[in-house]
PDB file of N, CA and C in Angstrom:
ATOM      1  N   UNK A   1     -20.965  13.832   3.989  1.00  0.00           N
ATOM      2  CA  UNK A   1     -19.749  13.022   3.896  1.00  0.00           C
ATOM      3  C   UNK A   1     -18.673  13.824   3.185  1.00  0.00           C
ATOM      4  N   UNK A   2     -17.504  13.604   3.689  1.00  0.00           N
ATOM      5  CA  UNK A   2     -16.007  14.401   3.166  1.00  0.00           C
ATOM      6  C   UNK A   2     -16.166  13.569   1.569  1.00  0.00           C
ATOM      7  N   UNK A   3     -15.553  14.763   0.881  1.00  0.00           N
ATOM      8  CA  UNK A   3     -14.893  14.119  -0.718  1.00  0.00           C
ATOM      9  C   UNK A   3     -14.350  12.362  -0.049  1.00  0.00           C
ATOM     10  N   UNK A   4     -14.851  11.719  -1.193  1.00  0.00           N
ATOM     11  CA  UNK A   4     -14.060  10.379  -1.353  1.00  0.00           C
ATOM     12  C   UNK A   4     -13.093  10.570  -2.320  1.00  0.00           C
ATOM     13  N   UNK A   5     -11.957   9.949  -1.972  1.00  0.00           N
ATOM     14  CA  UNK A   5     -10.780   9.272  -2.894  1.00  0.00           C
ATOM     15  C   UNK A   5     -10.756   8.165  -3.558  1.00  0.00           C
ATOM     16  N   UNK A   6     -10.830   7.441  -4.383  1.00  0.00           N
ATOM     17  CA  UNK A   6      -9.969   6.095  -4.797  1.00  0.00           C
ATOM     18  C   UNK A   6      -8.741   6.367  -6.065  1.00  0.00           C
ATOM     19  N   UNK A   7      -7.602   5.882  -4.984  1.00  0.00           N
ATOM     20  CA  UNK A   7      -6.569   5.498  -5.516  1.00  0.00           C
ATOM     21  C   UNK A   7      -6.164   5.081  -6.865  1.00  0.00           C
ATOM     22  N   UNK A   8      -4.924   5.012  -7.421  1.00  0.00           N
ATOM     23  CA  UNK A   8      -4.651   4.544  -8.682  1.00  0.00           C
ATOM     24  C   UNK A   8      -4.841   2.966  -8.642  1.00  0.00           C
ATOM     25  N   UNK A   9      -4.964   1.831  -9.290  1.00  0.00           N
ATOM     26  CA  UNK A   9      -4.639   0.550  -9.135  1.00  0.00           C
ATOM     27  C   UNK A   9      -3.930   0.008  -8.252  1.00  0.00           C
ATOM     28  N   UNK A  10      -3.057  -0.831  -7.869  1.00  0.00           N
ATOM     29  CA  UNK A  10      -2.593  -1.421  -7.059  1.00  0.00           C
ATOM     30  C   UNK A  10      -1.932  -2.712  -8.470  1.00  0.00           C
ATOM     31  N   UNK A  11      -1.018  -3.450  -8.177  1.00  0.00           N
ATOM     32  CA  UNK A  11      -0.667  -4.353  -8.828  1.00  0.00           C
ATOM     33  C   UNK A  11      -1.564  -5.540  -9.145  1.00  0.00           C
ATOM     34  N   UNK A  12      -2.451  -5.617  -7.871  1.00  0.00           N
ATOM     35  CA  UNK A  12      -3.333  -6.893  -8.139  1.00  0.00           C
ATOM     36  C   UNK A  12      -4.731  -6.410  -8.782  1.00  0.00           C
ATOM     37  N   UNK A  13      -4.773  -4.731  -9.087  1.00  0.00           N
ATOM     38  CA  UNK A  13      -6.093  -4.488  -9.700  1.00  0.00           C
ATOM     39  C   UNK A  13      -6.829  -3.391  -8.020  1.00  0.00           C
ATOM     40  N   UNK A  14      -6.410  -3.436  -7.434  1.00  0.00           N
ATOM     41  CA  UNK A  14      -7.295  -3.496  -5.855  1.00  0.00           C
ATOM     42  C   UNK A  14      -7.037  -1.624  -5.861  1.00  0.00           C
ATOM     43  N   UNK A  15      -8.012  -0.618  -5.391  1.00  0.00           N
ATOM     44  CA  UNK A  15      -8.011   0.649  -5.504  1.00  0.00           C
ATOM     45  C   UNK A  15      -8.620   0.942  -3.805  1.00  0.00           C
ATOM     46  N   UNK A  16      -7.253   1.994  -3.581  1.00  0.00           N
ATOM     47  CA  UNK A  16      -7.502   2.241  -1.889  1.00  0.00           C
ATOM     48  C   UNK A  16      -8.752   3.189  -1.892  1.00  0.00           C
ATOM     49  N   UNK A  17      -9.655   3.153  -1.377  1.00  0.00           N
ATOM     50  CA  UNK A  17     -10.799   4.377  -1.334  1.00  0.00           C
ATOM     51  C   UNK A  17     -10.609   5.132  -0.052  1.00  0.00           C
ATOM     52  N   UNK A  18     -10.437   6.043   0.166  1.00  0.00           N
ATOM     53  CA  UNK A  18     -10.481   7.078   1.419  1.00  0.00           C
ATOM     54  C   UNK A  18     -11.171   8.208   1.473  1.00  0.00           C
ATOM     55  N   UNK A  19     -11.926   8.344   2.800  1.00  0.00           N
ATOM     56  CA  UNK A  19     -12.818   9.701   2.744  1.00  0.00           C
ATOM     57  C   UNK A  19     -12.704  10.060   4.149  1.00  0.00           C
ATOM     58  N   UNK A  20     -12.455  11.628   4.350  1.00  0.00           N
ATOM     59  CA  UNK A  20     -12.262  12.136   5.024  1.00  0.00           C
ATOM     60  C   UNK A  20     -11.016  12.030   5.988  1.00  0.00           C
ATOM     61  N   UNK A  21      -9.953  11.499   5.562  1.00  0.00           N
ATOM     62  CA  UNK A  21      -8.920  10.941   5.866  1.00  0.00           C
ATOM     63  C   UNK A  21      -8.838   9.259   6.142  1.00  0.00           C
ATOM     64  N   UNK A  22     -10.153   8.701   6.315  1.00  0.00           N
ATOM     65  CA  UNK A  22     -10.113   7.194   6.669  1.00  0.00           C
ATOM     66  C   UNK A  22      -9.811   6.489   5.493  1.00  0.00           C
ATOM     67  N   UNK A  23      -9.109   5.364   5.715  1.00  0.00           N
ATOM     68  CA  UNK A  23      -9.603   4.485   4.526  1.00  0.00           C
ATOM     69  C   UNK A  23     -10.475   3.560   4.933  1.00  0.00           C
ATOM     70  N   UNK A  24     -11.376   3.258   3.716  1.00  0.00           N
ATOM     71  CA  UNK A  24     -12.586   2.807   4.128  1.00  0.00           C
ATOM     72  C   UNK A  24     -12.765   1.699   3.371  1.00  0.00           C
ATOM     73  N   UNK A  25     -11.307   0.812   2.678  1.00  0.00           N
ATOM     74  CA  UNK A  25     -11.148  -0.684   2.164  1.00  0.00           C
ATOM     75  C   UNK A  25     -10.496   0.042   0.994  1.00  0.00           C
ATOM     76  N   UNK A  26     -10.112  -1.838   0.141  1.00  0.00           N
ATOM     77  CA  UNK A  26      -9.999  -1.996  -0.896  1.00  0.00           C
ATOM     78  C   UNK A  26     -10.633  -2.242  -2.299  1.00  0.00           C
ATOM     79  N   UNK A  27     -10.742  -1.503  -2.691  1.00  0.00           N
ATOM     80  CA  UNK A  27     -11.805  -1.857  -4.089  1.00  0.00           C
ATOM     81  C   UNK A  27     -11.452  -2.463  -5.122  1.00  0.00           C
ATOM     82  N   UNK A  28     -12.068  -3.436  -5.869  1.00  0.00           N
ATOM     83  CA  UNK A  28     -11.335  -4.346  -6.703  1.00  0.00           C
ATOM     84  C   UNK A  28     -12.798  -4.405  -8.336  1.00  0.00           C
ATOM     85  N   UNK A  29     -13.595  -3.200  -7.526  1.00  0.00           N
ATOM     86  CA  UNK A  29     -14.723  -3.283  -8.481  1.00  0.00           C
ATOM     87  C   UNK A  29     -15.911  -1.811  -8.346  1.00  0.00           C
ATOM     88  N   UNK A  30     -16.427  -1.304  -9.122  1.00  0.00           N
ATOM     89  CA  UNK A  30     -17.272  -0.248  -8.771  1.00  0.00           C
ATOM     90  C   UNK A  30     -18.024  -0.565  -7.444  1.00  0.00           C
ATOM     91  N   UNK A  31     -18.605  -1.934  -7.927  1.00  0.00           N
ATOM     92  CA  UNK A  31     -19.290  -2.415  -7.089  1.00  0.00           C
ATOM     93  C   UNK A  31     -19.157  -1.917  -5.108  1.00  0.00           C
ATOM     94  N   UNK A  32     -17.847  -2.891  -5.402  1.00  0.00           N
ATOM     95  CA  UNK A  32     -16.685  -2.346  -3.937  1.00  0.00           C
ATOM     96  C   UNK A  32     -16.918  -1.062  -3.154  1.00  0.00           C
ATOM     97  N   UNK A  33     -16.863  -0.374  -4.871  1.00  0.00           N
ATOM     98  CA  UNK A  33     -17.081   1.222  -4.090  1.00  0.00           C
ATOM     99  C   UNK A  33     -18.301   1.402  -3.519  1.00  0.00           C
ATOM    100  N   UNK A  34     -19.177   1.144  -3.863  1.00  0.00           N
ATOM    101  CA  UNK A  34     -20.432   1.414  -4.026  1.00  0.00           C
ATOM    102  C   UNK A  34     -20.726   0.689  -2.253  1.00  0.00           C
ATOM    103  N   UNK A  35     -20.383  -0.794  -2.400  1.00  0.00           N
ATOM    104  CA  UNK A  35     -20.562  -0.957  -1.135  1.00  0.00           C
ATOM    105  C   UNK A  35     -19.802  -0.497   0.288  1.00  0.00           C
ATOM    106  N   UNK A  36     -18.692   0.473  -0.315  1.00  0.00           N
ATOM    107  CA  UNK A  36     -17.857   1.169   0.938  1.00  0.00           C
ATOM    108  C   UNK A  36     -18.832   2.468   1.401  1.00  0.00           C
ATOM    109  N   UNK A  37     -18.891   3.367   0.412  1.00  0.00           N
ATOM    110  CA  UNK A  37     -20.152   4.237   0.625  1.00  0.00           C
ATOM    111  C   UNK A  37     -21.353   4.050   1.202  1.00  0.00           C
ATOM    112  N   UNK A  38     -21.910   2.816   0.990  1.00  0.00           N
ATOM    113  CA  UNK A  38     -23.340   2.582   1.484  1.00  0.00           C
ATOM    114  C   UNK A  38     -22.828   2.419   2.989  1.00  0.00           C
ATOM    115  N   UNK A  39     -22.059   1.792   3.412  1.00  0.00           N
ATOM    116  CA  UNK A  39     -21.701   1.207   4.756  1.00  0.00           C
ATOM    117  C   UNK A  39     -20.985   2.753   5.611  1.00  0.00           C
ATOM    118  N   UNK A  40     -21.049   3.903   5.056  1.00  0.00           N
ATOM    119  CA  UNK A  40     -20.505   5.340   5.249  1.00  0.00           C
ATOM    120  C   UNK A  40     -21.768   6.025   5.597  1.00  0.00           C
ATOM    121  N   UNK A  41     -22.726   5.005   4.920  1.00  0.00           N
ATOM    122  CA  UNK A  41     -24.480   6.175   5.070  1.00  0.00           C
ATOM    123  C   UNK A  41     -24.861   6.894   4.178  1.00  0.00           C
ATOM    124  N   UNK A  42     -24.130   6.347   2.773  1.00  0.00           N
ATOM    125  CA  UNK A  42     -25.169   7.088   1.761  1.00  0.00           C
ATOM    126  C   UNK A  42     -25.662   5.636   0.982  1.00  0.00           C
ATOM    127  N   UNK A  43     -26.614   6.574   0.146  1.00  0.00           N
ATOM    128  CA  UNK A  43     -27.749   5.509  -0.492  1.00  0.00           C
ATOM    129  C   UNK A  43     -26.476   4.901  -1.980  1.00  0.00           C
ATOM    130  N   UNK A  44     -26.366   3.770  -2.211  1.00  0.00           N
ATOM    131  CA  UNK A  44     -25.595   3.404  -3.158  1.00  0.00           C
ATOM    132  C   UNK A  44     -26.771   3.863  -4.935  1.00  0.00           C
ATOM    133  N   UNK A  45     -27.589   4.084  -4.584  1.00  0.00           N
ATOM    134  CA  UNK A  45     -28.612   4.322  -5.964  1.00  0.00           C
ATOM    135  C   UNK A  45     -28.486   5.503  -6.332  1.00  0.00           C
ATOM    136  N   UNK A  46     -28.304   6.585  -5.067  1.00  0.00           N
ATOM    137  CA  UNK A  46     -28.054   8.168  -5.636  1.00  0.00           C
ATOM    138  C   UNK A  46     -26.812   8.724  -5.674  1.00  0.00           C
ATOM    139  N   UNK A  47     -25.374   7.468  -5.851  1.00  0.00           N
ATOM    140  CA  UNK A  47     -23.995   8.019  -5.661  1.00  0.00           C
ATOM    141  C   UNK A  47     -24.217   7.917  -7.535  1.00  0.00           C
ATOM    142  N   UNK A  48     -23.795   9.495  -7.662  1.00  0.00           N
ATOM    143  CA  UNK A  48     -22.702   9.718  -8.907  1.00  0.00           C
ATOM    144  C   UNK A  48     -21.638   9.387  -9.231  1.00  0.00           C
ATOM    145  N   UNK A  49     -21.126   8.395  -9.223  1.00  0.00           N
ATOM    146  CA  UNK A  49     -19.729   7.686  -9.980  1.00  0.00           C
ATOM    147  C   UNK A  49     -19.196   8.743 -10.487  1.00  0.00           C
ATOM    148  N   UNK A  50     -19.363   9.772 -11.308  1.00  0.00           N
ATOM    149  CA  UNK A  50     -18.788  10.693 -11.633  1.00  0.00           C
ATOM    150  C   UNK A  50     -18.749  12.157 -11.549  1.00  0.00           C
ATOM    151  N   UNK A  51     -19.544  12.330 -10.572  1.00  0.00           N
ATOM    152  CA  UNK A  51     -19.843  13.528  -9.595  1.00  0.00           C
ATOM    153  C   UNK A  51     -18.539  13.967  -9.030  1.00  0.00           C
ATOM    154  N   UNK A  52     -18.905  15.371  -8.519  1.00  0.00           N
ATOM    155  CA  UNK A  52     -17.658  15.717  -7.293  1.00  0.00           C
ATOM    156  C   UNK A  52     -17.989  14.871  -6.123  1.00  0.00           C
ATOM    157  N   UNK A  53     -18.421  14.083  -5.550  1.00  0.00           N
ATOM    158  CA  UNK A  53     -18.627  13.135  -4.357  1.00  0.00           C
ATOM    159  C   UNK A  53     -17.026  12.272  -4.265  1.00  0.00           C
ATOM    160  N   UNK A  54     -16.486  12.171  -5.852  1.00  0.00           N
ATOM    161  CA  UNK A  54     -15.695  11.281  -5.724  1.00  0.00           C
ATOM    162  C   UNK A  54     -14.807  11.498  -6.724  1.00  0.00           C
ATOM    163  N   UNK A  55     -13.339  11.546  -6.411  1.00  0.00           N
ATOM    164  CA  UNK A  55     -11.879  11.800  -6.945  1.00  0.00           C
ATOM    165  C   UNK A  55     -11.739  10.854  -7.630  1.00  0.00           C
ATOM    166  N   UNK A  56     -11.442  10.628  -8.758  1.00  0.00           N
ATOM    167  CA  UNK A  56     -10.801   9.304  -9.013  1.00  0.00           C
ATOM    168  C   UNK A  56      -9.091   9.792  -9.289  1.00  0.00           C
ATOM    169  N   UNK A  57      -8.566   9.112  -8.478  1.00  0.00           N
ATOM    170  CA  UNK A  57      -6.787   8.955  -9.142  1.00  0.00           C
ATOM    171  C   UNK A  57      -6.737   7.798 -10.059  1.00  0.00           C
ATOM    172  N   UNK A  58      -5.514   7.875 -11.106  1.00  0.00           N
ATOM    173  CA  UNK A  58      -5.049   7.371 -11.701  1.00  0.00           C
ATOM    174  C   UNK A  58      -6.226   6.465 -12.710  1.00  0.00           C
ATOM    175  N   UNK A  59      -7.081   6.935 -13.035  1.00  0.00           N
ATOM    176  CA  UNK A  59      -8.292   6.643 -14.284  1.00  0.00           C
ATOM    177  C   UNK A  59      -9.491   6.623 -13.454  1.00  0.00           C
ATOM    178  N   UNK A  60     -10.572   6.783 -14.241  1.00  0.00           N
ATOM    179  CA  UNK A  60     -12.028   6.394 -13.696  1.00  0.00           C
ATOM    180  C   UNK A  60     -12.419   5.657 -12.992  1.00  0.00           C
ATOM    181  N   UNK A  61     -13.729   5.291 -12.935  1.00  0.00           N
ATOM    182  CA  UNK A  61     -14.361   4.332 -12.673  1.00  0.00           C
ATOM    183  C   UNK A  61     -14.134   2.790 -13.418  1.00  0.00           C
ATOM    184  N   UNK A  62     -13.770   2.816 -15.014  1.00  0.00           N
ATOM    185  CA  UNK A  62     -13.385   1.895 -15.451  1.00  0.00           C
ATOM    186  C   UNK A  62     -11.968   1.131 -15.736  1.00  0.00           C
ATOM    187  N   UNK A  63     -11.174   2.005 -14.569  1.00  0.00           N
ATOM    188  CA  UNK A  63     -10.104   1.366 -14.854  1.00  0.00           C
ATOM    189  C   UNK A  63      -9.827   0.422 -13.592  1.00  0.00           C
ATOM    190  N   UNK A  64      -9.102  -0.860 -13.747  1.00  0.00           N
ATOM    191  CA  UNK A  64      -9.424  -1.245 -12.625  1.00  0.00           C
ATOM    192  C   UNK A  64      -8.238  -2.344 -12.557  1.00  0.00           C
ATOM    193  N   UNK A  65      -7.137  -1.615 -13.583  1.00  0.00           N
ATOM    194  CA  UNK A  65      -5.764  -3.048 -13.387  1.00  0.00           C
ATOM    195  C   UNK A  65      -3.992  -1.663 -13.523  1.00  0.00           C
ATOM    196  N   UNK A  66      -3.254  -1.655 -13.376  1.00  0.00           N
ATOM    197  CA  UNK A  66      -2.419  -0.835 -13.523  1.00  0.00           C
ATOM    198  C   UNK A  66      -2.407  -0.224 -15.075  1.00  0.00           C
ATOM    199  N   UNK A  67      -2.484  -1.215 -15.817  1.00  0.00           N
ATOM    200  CA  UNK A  67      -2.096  -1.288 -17.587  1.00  0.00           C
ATOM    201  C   UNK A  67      -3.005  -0.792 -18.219  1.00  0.00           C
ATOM    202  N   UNK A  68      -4.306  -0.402 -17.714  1.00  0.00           N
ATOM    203  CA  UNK A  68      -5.922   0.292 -18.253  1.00  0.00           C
ATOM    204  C   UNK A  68      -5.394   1.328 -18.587  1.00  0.00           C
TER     205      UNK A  68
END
């Protein structure tokens, strides 16, 4: 699978995820992510949240509102 992206926040909290040029939803929770990936064909148990697998813009994994 291409590098994943997720986006900075969004006003309502919601983070665009894109990989390989697709976007592949809105994320409003790790969780989110986790279930965009699995539905891509990887195992959600062996994704590194903080691996190179995945970019984060505009804060981590724990940010998840503009103001974080």
């Amino acid at each position: 699978m291409a590098p994943v992206t997720v986006y900075p926040p969004d006003e309502q909290g919601a983070r665009r995820v894109r990989a390989d040029g697709l976007i592949l939803g809105l994320a409003y929770n790790v969780t989110d992510v986790l279930e965009f990936l699995r539905r891509a064909g990887l195992d959600p148990t062996e994704v590194d949240l903080g691996g190179p697998l995945i970019e984060w813009r505009g804060g981590g994994p724990e940010t998840w509102s503009p103001s974080d």
